[in-house]
N, C-alpha and C. Protein backbone atom coordinates (compact mmCIF):
# COMPACT_ATOMS: atom_id res chain seq x y z
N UNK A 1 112.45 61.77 168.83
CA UNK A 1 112.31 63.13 169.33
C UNK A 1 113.68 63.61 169.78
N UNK A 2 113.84 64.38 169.61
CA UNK A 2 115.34 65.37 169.91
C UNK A 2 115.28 66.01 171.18
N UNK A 3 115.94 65.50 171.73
CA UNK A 3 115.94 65.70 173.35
C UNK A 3 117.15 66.86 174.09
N UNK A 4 117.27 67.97 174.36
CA UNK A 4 118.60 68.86 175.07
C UNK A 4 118.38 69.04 176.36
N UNK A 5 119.64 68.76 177.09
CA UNK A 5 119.91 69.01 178.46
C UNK A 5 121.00 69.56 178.91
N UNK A 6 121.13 70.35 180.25
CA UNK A 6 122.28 70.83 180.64
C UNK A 6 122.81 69.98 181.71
N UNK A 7 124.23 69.39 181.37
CA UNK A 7 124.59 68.50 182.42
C UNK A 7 125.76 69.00 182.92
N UNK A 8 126.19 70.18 184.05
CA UNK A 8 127.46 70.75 184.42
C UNK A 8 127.64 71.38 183.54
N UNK A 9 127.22 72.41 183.25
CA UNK A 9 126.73 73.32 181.89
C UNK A 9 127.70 73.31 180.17
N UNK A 10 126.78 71.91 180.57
CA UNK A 10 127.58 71.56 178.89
C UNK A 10 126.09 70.98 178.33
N UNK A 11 125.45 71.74 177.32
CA UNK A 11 124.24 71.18 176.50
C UNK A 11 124.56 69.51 175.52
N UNK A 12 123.60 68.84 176.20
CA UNK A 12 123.79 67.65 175.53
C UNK A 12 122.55 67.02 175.11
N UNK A 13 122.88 66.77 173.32
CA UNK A 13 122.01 66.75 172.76
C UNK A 13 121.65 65.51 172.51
N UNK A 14 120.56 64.64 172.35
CA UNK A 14 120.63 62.97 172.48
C UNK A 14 118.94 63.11 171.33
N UNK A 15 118.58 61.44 170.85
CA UNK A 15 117.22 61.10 170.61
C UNK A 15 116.52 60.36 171.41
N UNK A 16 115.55 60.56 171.40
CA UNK A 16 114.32 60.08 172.51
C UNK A 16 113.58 58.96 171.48
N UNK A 17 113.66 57.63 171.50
CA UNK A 17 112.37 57.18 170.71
C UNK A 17 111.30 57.25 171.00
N UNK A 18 110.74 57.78 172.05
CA UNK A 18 109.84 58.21 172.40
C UNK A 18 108.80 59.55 173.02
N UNK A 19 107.72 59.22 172.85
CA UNK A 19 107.07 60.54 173.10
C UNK A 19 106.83 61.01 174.51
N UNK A 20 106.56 62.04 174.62
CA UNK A 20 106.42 62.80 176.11
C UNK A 20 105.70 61.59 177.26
N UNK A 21 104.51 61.32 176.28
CA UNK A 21 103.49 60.42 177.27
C UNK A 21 104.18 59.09 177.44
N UNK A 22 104.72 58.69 176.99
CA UNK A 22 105.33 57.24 176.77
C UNK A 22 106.70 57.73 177.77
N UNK A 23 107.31 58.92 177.31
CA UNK A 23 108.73 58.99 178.50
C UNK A 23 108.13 58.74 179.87
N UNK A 24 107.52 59.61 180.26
CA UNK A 24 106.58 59.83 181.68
C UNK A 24 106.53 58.54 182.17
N UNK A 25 105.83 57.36 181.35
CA UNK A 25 105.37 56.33 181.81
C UNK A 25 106.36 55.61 182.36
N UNK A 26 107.62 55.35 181.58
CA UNK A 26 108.58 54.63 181.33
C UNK A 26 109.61 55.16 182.98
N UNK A 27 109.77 56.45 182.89
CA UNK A 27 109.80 57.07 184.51
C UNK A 27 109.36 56.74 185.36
N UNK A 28 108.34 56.76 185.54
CA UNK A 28 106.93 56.53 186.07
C UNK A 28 107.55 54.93 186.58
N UNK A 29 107.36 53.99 185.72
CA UNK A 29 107.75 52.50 186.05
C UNK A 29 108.99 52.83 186.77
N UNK A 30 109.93 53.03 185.98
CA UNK A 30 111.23 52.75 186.63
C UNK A 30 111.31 53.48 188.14
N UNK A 31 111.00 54.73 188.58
CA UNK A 31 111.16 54.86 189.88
C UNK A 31 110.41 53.93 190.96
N UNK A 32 108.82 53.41 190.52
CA UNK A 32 108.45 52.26 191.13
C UNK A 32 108.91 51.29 191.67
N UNK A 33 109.78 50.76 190.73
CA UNK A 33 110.60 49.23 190.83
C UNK A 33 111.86 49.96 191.20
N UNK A 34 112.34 51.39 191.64
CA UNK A 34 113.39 51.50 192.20
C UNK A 34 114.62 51.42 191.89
N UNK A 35 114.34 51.56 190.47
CA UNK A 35 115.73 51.78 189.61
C UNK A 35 116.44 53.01 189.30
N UNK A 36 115.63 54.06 189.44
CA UNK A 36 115.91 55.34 189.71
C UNK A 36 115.40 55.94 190.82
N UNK A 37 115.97 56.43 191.83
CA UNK A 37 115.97 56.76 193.26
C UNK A 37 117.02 58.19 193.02
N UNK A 38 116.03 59.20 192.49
CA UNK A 38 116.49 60.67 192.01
C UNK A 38 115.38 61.79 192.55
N UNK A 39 115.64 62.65 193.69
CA UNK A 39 114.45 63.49 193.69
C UNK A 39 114.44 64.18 192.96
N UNK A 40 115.47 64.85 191.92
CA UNK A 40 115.04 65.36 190.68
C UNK A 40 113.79 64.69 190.18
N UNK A 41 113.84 63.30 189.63
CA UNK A 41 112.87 62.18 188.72
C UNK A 41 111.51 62.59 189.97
N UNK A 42 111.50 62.36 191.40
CA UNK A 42 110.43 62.56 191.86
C UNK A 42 110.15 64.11 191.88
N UNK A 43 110.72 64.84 192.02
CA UNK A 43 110.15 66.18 191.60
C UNK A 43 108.87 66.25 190.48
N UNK A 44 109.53 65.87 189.55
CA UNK A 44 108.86 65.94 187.77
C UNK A 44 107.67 65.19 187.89
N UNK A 45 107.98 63.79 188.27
CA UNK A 45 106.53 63.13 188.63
C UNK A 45 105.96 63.55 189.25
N UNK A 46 106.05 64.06 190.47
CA UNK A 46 105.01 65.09 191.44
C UNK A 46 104.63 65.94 190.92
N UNK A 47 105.10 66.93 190.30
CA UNK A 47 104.40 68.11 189.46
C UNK A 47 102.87 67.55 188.29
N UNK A 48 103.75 66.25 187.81
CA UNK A 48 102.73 65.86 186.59
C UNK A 48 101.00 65.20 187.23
N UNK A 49 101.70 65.27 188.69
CA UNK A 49 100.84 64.28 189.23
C UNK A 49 100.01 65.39 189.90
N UNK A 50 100.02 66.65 190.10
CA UNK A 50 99.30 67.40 190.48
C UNK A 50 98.95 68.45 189.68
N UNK A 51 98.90 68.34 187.96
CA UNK A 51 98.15 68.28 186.76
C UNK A 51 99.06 69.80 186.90
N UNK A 52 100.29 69.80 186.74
CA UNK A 52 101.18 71.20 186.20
C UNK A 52 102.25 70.60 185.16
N UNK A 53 101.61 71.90 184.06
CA UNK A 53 102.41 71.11 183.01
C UNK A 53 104.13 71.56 183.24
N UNK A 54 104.87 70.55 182.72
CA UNK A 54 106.28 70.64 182.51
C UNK A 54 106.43 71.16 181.35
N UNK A 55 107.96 72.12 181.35
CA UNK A 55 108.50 73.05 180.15
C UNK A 55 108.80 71.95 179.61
N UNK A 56 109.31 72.49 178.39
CA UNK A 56 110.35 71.55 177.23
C UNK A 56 111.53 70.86 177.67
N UNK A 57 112.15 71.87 178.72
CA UNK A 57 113.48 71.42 179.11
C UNK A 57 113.25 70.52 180.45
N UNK A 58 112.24 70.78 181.09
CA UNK A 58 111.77 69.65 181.98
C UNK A 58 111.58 68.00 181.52
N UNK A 59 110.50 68.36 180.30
CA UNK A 59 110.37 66.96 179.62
C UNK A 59 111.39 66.70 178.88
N UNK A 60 112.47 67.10 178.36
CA UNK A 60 113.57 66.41 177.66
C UNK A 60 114.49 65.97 179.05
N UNK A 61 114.57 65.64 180.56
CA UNK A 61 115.01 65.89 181.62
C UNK A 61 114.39 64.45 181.94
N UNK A 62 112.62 64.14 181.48
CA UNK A 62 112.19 63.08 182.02
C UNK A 62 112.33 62.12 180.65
N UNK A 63 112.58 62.37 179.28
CA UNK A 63 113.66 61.19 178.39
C UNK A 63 114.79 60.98 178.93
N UNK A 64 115.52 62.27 179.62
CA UNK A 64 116.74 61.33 179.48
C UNK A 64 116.57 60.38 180.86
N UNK A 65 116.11 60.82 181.72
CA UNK A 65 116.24 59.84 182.95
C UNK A 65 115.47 58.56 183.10
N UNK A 66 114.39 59.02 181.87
CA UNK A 66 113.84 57.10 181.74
C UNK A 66 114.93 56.27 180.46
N UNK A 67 115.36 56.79 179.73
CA UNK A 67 116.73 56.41 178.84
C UNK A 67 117.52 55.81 179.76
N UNK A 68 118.02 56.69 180.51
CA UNK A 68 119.34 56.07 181.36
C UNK A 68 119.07 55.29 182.36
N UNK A 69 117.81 55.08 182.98
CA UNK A 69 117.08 53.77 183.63
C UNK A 69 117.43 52.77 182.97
N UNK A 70 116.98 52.83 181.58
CA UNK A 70 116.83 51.49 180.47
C UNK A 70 117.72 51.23 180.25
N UNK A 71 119.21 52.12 180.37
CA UNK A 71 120.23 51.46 179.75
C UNK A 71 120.99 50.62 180.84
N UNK A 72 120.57 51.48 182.05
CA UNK A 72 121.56 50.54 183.05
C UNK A 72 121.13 49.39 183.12
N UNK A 73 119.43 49.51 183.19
CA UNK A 73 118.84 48.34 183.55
C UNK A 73 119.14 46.83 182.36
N UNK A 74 119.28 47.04 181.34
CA UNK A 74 119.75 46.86 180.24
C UNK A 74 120.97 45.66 179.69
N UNK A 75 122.03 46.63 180.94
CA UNK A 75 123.50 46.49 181.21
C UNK A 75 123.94 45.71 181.94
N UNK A 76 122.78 45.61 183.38
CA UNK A 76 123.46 44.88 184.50
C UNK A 76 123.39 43.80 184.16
N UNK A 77 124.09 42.71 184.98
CA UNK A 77 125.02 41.54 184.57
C UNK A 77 123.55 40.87 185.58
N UNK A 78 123.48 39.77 184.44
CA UNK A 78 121.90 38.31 184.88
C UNK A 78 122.62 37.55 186.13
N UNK A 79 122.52 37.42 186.64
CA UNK A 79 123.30 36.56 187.97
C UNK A 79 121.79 35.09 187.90
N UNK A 80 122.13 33.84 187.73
CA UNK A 80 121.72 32.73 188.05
C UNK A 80 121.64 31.96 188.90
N UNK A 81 120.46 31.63 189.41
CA UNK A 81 120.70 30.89 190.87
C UNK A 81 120.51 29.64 190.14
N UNK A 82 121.37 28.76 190.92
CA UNK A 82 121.47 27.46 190.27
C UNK A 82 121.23 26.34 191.52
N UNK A 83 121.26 26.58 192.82
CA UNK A 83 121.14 25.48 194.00
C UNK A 83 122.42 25.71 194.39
N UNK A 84 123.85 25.71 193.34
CA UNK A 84 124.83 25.30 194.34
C UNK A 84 125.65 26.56 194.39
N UNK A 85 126.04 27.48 195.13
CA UNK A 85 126.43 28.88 195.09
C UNK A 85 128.16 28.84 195.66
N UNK A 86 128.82 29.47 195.33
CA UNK A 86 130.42 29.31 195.55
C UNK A 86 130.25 30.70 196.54
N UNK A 87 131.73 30.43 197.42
CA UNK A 87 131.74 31.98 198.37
C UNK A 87 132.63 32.78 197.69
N UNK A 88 131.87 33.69 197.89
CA UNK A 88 133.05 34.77 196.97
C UNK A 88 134.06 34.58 197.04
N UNK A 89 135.34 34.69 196.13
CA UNK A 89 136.65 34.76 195.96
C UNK A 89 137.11 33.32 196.19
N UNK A 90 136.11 32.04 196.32
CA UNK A 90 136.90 31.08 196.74
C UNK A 90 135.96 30.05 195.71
N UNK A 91 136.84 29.11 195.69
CA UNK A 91 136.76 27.87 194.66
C UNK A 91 135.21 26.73 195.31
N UNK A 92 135.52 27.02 196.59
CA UNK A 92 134.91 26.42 197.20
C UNK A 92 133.44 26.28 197.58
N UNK A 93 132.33 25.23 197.21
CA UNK A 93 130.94 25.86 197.68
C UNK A 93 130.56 25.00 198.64
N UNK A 94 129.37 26.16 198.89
CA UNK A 94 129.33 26.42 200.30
C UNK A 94 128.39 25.14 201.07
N UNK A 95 127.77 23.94 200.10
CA UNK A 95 127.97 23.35 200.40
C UNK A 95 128.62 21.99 200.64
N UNK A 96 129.90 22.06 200.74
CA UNK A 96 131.03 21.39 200.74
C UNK A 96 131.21 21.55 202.74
C-alpha cells in the first residue's frame, strides 16, 4: 500500500506491506510493549477506539509509525546475559 506523509512539510512517500487493519494492530502492539511512547500514536488509537473513523492521511500516519516501531525494534543491538558481566569501560568483571 502506498503510504504519504508530511514530515516538516516535506511529503514523504514510502510502502506499507500492509493493510489499514493489520497497521492498527501492529501500533496497537507496539505502543503496549512501549516501544512507541508518541501521543500523536495515542491520539489515533484513541479515536479508533471510540469507533471514529480516521482520514487517509491519518491512516498512512498509523503505517508509518508501526513501520518505524519495527525497524528500530528490528535494529537494536541483542545484548546476552551470560552469568559473568564486565563493568563498563573496564576489562575487568565484576566478579573478580
Amino acid at each position: 500500500m502506498r503510504c504519504t506523509v508530511t514530515v516538516q512539510g516535506c511529503q514523504v512517500t514510502f510502502e506499507s506491506p500492509y493493510a489499514d487493519d493489520e497497521a492498527v494492530r501492529i501500533l496497537r502492539s507496539q505502543v503496549a510493549r512501549g516501544r512507541v511512547m508518541s501521543s500523536f500514536a495515542n491520539d489515533l488509537l484513541q479515536k479508533i477506539e471510540e469507533g471514529k473513523r480516521l482520514s487517509r492521511r491519518q491512516l498512512d500516519w498509523v503505517h508509518k509509525l508501526a513501520l518505524a516501531a519495527e525497524v528500530r525494534h528490528r535494529n537494536r543491538t541483542v545484548v546476552e546475559i551470560t552469568g559473568q558481566s564486565r563493568i563498563p569501560g573496564s576489562r575487568r568483571s565484576t566478579y573478580s
